[in-house]
PDB file of N, CA and C in Angstrom:
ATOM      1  N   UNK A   1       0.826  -1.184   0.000  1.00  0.00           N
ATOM      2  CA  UNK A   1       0.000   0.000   0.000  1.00  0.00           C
ATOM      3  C   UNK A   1       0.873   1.251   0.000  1.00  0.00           C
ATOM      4  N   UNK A   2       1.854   1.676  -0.922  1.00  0.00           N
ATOM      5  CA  UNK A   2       1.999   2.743  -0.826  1.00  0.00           C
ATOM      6  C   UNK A   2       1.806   3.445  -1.760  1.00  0.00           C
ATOM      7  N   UNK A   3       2.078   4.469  -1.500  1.00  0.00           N
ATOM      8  CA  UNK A   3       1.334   5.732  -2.260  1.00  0.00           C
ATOM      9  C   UNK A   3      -0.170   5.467  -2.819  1.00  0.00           C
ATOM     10  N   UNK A   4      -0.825   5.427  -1.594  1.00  0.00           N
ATOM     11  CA  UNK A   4      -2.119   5.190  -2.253  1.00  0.00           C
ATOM     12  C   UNK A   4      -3.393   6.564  -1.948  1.00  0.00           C
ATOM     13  N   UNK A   5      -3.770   6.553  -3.426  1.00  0.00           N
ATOM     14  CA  UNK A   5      -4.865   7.884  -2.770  1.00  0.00           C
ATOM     15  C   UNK A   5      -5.611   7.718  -1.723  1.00  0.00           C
ATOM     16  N   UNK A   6      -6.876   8.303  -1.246  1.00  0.00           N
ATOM     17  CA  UNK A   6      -7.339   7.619  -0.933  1.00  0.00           C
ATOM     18  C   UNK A   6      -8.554   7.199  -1.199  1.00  0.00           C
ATOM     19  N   UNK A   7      -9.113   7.662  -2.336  1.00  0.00           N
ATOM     20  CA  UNK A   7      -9.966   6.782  -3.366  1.00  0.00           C
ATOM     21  C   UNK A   7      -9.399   5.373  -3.634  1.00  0.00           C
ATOM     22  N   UNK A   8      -8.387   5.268  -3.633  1.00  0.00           N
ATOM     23  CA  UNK A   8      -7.233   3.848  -3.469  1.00  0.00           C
ATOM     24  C   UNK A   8      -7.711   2.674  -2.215  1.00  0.00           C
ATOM     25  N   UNK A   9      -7.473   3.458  -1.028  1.00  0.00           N
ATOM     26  CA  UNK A   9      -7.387   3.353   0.318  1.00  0.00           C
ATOM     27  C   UNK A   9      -9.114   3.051   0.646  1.00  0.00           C
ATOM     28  N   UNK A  10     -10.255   3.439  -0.029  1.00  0.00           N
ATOM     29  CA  UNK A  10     -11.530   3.374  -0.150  1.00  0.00           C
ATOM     30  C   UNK A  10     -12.019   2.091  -0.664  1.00  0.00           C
ATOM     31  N   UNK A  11     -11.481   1.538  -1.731  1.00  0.00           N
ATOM     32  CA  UNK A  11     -11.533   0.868  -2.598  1.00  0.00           C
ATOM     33  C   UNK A  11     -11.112  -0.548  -1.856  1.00  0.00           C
ATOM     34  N   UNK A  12      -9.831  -0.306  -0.935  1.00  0.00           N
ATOM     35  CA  UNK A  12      -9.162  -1.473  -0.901  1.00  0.00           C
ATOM     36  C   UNK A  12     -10.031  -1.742   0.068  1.00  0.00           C
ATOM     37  N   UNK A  13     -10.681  -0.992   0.983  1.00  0.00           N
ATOM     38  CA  UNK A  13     -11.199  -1.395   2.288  1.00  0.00           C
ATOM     39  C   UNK A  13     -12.798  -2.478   2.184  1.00  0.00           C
ATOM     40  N   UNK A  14     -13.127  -1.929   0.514  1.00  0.00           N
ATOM     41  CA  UNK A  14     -14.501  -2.243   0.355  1.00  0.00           C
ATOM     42  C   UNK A  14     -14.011  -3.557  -0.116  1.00  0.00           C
ATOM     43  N   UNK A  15     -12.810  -3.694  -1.421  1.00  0.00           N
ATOM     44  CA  UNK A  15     -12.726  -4.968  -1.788  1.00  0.00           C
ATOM     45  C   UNK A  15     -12.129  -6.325  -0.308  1.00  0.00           C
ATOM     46  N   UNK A  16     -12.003  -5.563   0.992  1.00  0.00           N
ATOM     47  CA  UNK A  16     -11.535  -6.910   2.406  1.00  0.00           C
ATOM     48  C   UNK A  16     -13.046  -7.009   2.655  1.00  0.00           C
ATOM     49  N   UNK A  17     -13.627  -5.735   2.875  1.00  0.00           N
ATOM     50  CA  UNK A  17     -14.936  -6.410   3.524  1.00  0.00           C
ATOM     51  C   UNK A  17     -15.841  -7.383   2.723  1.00  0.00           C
ATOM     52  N   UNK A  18     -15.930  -7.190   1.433  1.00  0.00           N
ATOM     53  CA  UNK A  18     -16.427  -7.753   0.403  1.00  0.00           C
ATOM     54  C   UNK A  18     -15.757  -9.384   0.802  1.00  0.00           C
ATOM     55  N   UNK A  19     -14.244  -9.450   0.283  1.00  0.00           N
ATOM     56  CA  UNK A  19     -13.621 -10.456   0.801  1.00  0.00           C
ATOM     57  C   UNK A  19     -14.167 -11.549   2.554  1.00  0.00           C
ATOM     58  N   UNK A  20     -14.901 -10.383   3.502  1.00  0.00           N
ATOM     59  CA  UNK A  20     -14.931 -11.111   4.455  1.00  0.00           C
ATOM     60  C   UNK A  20     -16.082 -11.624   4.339  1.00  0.00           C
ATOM     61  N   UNK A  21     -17.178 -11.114   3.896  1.00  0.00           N
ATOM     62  CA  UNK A  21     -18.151 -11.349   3.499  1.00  0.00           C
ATOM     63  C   UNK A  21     -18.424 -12.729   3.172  1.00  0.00           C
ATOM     64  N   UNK A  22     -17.989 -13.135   2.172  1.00  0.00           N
ATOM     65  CA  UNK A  22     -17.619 -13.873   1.370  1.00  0.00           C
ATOM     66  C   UNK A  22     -16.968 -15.398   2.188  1.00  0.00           C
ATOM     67  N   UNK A  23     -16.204 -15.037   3.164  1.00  0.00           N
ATOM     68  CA  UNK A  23     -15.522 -15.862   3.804  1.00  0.00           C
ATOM     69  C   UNK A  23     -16.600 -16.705   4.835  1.00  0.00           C
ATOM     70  N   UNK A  24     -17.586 -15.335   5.297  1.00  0.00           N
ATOM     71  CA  UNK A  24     -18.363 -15.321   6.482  1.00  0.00           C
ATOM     72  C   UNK A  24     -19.023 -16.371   5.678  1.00  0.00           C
ATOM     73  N   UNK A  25     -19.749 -16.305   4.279  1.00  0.00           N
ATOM     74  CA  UNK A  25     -20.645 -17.120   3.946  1.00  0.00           C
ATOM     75  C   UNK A  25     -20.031 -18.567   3.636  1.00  0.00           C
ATOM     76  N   UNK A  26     -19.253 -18.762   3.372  1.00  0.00           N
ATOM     77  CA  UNK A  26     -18.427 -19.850   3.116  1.00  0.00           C
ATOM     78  C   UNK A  26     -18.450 -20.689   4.221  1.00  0.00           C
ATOM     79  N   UNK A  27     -18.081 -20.011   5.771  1.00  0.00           N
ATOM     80  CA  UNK A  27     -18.027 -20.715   6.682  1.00  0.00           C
ATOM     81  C   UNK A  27     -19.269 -21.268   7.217  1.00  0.00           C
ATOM     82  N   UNK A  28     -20.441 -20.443   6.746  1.00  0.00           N
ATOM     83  CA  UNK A  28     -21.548 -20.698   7.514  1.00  0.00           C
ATOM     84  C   UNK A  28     -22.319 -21.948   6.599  1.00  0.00           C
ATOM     85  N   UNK A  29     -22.033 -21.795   5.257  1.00  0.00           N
ATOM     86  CA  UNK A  29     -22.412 -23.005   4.535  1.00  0.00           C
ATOM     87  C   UNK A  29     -21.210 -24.177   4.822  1.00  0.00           C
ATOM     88  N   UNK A  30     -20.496 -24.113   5.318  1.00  0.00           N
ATOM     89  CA  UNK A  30     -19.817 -25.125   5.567  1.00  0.00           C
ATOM     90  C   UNK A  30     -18.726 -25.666   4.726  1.00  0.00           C
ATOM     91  N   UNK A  31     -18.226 -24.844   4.020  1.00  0.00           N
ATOM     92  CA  UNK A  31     -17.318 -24.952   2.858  1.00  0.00           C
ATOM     93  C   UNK A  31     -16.162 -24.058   3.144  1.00  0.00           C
ATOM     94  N   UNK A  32     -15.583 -24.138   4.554  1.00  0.00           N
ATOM     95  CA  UNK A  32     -14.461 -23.720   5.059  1.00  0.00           C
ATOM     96  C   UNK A  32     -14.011 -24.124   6.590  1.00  0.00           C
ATOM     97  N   UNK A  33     -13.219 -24.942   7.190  1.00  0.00           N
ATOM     98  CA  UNK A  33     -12.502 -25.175   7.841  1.00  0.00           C
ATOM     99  C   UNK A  33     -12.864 -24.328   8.988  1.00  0.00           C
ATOM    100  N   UNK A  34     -13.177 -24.310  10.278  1.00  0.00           N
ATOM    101  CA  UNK A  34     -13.489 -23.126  11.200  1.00  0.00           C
ATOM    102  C   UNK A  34     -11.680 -22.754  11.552  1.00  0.00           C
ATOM    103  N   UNK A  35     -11.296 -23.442  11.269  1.00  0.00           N
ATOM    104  CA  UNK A  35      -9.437 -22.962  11.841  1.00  0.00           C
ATOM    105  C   UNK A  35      -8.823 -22.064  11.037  1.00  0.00           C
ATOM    106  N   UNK A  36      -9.300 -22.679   9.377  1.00  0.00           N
ATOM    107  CA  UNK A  36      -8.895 -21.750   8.432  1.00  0.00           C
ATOM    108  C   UNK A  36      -9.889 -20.243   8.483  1.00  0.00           C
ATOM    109  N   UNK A  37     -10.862 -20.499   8.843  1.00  0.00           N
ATOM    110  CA  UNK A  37     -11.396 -19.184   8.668  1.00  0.00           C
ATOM    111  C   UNK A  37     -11.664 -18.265   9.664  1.00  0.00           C
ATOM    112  N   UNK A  38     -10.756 -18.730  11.159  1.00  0.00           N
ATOM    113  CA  UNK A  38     -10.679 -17.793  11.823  1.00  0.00           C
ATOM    114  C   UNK A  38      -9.110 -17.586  11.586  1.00  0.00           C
ATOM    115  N   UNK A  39      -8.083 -17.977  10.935  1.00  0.00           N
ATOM    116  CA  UNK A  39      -6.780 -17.147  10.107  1.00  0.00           C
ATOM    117  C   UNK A  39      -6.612 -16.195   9.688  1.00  0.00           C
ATOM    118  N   UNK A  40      -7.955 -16.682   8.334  1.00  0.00           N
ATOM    119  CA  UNK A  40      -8.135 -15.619   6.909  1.00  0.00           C
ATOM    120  C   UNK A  40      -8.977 -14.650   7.962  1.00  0.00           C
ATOM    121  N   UNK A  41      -9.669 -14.579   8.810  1.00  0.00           N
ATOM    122  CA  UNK A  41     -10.217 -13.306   8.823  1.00  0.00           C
ATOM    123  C   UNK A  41      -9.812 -12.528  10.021  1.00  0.00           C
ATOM    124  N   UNK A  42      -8.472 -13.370  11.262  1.00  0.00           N
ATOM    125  CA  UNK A  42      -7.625 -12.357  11.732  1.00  0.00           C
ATOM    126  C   UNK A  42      -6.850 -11.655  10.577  1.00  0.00           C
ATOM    127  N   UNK A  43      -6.525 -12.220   9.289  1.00  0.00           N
ATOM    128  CA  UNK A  43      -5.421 -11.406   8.272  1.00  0.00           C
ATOM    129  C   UNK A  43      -5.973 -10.863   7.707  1.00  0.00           C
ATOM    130  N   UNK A  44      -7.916 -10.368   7.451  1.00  0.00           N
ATOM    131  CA  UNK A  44      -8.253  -9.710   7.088  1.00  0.00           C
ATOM    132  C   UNK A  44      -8.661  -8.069   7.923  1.00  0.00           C
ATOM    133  N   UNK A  45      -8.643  -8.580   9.150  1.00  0.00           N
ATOM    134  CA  UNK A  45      -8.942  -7.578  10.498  1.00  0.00           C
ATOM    135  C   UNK A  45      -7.413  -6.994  10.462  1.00  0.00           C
ATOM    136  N   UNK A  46      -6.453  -7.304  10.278  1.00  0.00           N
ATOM    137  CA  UNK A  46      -5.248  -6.568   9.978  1.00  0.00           C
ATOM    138  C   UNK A  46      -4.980  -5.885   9.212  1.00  0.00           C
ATOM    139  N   UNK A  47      -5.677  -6.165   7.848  1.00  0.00           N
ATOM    140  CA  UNK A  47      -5.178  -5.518   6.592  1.00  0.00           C
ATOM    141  C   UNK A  47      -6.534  -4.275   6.596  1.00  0.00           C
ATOM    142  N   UNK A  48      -7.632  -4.591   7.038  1.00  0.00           N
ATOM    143  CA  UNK A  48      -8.609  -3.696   7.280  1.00  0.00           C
ATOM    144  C   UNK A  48      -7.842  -2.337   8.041  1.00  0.00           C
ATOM    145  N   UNK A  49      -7.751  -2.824   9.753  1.00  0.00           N
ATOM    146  CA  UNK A  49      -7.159  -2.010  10.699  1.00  0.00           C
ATOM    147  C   UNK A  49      -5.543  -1.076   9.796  1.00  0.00           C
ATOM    148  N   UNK A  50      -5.183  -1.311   9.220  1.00  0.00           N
ATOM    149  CA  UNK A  50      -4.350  -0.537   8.703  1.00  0.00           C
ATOM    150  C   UNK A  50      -4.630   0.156   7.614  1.00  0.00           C
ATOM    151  N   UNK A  51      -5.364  -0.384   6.714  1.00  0.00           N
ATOM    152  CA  UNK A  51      -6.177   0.398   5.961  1.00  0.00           C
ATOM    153  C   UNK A  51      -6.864   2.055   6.463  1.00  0.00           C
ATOM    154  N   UNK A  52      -7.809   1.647   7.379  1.00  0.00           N
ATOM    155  CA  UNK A  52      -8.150   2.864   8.082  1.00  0.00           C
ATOM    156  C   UNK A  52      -7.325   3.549   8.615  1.00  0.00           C
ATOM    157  N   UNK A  53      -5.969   3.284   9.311  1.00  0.00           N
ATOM    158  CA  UNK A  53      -4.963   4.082   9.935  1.00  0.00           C
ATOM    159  C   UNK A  53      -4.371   4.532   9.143  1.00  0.00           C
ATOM    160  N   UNK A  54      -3.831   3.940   7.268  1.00  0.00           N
ATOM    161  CA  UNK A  54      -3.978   5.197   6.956  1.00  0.00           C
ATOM    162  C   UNK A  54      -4.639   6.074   6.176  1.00  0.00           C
ATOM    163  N   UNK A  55      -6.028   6.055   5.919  1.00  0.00           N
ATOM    164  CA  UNK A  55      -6.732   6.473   5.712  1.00  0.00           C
ATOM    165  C   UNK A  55      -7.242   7.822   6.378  1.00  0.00           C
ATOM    166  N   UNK A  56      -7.107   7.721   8.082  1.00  0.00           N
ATOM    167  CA  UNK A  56      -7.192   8.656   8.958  1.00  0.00           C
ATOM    168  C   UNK A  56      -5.796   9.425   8.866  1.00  0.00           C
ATOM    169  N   UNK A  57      -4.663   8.719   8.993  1.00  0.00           N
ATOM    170  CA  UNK A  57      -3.113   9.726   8.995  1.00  0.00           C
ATOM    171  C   UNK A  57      -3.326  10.508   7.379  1.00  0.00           C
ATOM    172  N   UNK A  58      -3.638  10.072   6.811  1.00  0.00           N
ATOM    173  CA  UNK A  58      -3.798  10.925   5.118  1.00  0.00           C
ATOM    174  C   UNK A  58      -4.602  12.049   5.636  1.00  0.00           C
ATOM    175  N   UNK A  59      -6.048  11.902   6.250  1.00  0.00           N
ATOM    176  CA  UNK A  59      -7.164  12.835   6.703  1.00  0.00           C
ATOM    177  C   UNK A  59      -6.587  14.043   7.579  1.00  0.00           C
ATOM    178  N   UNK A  60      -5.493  13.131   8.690  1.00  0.00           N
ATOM    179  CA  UNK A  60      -5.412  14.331   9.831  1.00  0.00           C
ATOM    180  C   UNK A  60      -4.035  15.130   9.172  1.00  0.00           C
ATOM    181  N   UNK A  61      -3.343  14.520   8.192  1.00  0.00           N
ATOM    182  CA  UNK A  61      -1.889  15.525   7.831  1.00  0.00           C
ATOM    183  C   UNK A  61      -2.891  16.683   6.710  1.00  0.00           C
ATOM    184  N   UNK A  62      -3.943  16.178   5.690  1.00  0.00           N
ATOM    185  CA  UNK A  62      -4.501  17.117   5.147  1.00  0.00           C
ATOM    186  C   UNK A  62      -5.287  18.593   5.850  1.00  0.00           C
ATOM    187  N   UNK A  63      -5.845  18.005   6.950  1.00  0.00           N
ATOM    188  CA  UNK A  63      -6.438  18.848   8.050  1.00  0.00           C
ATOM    189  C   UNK A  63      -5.463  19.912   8.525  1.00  0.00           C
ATOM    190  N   UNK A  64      -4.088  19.134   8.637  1.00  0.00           N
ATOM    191  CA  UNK A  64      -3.033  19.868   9.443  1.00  0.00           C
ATOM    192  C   UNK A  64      -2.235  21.143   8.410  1.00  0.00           C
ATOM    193  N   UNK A  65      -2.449  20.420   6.920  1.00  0.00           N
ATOM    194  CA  UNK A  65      -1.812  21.457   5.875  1.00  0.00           C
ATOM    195  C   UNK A  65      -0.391  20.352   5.329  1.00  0.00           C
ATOM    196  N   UNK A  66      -0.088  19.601   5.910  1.00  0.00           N
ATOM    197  CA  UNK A  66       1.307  18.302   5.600  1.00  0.00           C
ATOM    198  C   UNK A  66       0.573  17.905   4.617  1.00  0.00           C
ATOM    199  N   UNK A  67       1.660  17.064   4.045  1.00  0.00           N
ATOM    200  CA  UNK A  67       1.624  16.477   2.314  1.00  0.00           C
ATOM    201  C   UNK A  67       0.726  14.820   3.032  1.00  0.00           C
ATOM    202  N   UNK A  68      -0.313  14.687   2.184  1.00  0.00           N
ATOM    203  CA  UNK A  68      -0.788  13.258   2.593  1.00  0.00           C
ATOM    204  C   UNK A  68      -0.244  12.609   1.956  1.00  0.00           C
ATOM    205  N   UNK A  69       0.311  12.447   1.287  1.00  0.00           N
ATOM    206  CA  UNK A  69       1.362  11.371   0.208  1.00  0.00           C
ATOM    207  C   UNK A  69       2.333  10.311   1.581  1.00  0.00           C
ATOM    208  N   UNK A  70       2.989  11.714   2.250  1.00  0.00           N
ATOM    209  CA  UNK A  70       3.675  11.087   3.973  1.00  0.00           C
ATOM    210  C   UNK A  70       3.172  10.351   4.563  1.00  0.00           C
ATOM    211  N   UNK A  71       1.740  10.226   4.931  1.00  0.00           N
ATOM    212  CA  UNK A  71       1.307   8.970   5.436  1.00  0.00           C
ATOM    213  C   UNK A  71       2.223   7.592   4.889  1.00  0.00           C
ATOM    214  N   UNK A  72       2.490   7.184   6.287  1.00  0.00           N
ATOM    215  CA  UNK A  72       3.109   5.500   5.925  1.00  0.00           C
ATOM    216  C   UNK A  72       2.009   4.532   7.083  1.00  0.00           C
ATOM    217  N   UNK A  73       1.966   3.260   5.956  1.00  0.00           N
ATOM    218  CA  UNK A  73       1.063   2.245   6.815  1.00  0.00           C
ATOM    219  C   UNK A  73       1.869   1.585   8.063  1.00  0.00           C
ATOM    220  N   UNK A  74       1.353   1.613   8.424  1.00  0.00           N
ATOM    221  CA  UNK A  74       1.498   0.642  10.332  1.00  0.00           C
ATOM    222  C   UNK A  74       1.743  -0.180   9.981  1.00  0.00           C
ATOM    223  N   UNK A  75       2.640  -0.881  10.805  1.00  0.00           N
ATOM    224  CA  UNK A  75       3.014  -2.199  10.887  1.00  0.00           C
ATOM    225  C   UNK A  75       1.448  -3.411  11.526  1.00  0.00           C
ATOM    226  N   UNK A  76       1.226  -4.097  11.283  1.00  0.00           N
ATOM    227  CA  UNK A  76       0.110  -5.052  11.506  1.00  0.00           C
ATOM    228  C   UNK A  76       0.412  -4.873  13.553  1.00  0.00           C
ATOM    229  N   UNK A  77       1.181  -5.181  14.252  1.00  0.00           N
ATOM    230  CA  UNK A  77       1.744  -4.683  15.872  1.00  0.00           C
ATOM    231  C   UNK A  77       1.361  -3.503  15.890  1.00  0.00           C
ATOM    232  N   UNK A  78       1.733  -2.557  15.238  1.00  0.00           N
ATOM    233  CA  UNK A  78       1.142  -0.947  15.770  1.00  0.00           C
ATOM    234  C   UNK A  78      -0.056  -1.148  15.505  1.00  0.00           C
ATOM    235  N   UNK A  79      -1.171  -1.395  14.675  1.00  0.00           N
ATOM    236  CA  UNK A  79      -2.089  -1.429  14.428  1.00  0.00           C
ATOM    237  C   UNK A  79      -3.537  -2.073  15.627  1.00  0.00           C
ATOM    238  N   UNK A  80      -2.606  -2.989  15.316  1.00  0.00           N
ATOM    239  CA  UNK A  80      -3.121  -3.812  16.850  1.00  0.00           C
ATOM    240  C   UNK A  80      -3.073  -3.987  18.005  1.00  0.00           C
ATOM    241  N   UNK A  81      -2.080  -3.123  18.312  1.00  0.00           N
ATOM    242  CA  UNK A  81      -1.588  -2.623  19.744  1.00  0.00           C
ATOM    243  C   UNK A  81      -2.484  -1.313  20.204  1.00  0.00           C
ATOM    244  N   UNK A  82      -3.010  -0.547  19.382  1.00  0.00           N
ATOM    245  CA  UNK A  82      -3.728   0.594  19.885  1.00  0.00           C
ATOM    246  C   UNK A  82      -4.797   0.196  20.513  1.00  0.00           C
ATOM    247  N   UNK A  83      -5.297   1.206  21.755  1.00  0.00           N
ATOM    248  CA  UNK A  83      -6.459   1.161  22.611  1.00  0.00           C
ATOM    249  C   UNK A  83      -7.572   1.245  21.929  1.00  0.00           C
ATOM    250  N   UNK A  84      -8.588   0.781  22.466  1.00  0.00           N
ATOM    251  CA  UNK A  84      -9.787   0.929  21.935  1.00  0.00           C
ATOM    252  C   UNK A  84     -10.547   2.291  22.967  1.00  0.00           C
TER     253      UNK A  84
END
């Protein structure tokens, strides 16, 4: 994910949820592994959660007057380490 607009950053978030979607139904018809599909959709809750972080760091450097291009994505640990 870098240099991504964030019409980019919009896009990617719709094509995981779409993706989880997808997973969700799979599991519930029974055409996925419950081990495998609680994997794929911690690695989708990661790639989501960073998605939005930087989605928001693009938002708050534009707010601030900084170049949003600077936004860099989180490591999957920073991401998941933040408080709720």
């Amino acid at each position: 994910m870098v240099s991504m607009t964030e019409q980019d950053i919009l896009t990617r978030i719709k094509n995981l949820v779409d993706r989880e979607h997808d997973l969700r139904s799979k599991a519930t018809a029974g055409a996925l592994d419950p081990v495998a599909e609680r994997q794929q959709l911690a690695e989708l809750e990661v790639a989501l959660d960073q998605c939005w972080d930087l989605l928001r760091q693009r938002r708050a450097r534009k707010d601030s007057g900084a170049a949003e291009d600077d936004a860099q994505v989180s490591s999957p640990r920073q991401v998941e380490g933040y408080l709720q």
